[in-house]
C-alpha atoms as a PDB file:
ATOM      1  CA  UNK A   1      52.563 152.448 262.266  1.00  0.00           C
ATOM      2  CA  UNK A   2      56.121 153.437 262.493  1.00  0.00           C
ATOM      3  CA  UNK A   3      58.817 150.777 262.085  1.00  0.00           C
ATOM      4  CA  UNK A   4      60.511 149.738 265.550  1.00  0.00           C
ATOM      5  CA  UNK A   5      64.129 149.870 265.919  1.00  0.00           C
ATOM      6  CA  UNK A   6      65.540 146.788 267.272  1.00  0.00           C
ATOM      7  CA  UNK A   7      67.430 146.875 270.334  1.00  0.00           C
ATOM      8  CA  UNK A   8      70.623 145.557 270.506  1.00  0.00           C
ATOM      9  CA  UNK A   9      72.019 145.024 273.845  1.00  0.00           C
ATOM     10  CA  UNK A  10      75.622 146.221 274.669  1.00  0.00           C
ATOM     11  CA  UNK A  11      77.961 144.016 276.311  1.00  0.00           C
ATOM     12  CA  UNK A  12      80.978 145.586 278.367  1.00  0.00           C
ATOM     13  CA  UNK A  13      84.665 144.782 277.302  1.00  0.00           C
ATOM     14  CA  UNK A  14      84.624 142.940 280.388  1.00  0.00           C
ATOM     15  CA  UNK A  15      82.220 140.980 279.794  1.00  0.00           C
ATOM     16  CA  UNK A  16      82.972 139.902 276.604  1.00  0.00           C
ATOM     17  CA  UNK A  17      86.712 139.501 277.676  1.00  0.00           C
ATOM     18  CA  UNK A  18      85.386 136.869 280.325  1.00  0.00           C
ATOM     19  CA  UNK A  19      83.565 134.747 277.707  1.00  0.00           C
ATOM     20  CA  UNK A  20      86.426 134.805 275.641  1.00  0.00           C
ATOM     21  CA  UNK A  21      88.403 133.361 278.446  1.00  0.00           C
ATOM     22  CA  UNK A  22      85.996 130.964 279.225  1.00  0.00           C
ATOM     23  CA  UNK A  23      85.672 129.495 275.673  1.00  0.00           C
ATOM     24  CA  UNK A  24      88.913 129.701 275.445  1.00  0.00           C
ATOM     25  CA  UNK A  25      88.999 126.567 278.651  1.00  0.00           C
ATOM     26  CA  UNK A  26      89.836 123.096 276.909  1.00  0.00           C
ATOM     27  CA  UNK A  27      87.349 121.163 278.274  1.00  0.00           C
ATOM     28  CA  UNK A  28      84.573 124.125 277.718  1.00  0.00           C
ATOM     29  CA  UNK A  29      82.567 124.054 274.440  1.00  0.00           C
ATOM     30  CA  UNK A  30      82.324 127.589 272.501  1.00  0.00           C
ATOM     31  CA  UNK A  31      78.361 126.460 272.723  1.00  0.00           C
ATOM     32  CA  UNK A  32      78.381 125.448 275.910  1.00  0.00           C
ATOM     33  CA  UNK A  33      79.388 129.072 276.795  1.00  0.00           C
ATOM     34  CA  UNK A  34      77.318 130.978 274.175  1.00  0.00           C
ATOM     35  CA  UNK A  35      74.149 128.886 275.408  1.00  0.00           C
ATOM     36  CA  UNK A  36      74.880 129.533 278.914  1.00  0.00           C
ATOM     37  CA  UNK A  37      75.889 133.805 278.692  1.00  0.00           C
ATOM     38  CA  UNK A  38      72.508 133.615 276.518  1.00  0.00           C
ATOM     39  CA  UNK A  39      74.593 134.624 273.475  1.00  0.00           C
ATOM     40  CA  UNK A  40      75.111 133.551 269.481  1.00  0.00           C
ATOM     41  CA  UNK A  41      78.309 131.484 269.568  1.00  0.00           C
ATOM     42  CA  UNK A  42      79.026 133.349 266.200  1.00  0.00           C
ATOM     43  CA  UNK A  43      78.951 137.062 268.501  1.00  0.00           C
ATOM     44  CA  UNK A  44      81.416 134.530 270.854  1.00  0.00           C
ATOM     45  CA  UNK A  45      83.843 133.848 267.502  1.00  0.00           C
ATOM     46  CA  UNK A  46      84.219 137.416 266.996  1.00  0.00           C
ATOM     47  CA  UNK A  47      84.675 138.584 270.073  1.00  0.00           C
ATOM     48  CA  UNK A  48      87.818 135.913 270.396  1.00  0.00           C
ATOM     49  CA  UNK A  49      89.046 137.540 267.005  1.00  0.00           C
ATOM     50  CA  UNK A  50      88.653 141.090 268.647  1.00  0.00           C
ATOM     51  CA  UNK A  51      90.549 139.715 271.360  1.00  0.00           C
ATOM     52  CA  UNK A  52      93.483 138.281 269.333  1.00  0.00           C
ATOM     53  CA  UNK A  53      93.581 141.935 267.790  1.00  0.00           C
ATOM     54  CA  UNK A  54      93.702 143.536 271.037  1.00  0.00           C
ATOM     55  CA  UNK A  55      90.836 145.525 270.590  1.00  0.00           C
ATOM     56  CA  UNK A  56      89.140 145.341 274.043  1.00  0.00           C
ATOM     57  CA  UNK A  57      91.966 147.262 276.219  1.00  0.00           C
ATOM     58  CA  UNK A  58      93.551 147.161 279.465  1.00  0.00           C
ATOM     59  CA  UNK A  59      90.279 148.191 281.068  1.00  0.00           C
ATOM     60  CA  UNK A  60      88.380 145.218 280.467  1.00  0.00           C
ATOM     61  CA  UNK A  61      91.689 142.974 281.653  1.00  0.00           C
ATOM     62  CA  UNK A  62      91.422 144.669 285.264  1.00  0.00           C
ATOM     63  CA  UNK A  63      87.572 144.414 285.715  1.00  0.00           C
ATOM     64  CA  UNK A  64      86.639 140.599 284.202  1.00  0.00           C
ATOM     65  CA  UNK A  65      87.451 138.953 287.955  1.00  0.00           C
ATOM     66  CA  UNK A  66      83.781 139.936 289.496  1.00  0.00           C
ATOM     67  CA  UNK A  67      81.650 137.970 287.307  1.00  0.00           C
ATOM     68  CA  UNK A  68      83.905 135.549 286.226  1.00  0.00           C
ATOM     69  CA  UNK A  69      82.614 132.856 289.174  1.00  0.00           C
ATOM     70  CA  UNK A  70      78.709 133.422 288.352  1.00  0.00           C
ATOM     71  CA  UNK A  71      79.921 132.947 284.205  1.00  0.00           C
ATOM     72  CA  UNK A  72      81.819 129.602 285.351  1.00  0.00           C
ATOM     73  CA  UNK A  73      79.131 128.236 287.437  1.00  0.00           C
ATOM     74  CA  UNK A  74      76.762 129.061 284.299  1.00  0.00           C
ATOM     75  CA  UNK A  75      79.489 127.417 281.355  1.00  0.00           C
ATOM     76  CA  UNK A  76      79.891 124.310 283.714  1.00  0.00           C
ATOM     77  CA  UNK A  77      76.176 124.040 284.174  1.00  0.00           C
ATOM     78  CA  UNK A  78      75.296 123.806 280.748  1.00  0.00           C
ATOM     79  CA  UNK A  79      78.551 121.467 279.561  1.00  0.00           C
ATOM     80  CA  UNK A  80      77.137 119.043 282.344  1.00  0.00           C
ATOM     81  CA  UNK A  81      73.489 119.254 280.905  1.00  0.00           C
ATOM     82  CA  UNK A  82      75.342 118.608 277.134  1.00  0.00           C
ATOM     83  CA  UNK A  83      77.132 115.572 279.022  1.00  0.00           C
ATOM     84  CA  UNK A  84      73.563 114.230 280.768  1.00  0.00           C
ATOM     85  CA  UNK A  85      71.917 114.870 277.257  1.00  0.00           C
ATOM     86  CA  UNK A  86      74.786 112.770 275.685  1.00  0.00           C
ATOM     87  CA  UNK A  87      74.077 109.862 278.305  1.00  0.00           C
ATOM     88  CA  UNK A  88      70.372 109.953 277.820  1.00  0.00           C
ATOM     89  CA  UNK A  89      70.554 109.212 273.960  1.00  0.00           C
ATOM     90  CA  UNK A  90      73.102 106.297 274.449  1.00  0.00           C
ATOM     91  CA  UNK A  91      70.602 104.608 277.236  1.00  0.00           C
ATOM     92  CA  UNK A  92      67.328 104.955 275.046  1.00  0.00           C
ATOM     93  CA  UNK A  93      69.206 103.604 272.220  1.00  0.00           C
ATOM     94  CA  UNK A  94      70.519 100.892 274.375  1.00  0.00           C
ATOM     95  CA  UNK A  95      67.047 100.425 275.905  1.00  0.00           C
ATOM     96  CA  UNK A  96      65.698 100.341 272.169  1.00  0.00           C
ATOM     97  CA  UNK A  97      68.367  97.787 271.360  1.00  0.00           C
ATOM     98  CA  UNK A  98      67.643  95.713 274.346  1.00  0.00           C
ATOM     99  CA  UNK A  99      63.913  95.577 274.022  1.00  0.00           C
ATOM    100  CA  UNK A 100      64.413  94.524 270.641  1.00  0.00           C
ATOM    101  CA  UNK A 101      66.478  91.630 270.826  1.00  0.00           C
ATOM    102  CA  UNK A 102      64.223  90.218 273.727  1.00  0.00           C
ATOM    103  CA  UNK A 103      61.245  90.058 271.138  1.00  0.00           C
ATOM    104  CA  UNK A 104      60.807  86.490 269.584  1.00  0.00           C
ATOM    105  CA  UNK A 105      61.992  86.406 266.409  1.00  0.00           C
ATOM    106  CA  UNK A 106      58.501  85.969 264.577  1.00  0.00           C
ATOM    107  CA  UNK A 107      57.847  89.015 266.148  1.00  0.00           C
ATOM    108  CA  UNK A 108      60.869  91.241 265.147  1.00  0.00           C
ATOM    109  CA  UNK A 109      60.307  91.248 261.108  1.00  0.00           C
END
């Protein structure tokens, strides 16, 4: 058998300039993004250090506008499932909590 090559998928300078900007949002996680462009957050770390070195070019800077929207709608979605996750471990807990203390207390030991 001969040993396969792995493919590693190329990402354009605009593409990588758009995730940059994204992560680079306040309120946007650097995970939030990574999970949602279906990257490693570490690629997303060094692709914001290429960027602070100016390594991805005037190029990228004019083309990043046409999938910027589609990459938003994606980063947004998946900091509002992080939220909803969030919410859903409080409530159990809280449910847990509650259930508990409405046990007689023979019953709780």
């Amino acid at each position: 058998m001969k040993p396969t090559k792995e493919k590693h998928k190329q990402y354009t300078n605009s593409f990588k300039l758009t995730a940059v900007r994204l992560a680079s949002h306040p309120d946007i996680q650097v995970q939030d993004v990574a999970t949602a462009l279906g990257i490693h957050p570490f690629m997303l770390s060094r692709w914001k250090k290429e960027h602070r070195e100016g390594r991805f070019g005037e190029q990228a800077h004019a083309n990043t506008n046409t999938n910027t929207k589609s990459m938003e709608e994606e980063v947004l979605e998946q900091t509002q499932v992080r939220e909803l996750e969030k919410t859903i471990k409080r409530l159990e807990l809280e449910n847990a909590l509650l259930k508990k203390s409405m046990q007689p207390s023979s019953e709780q030991n």
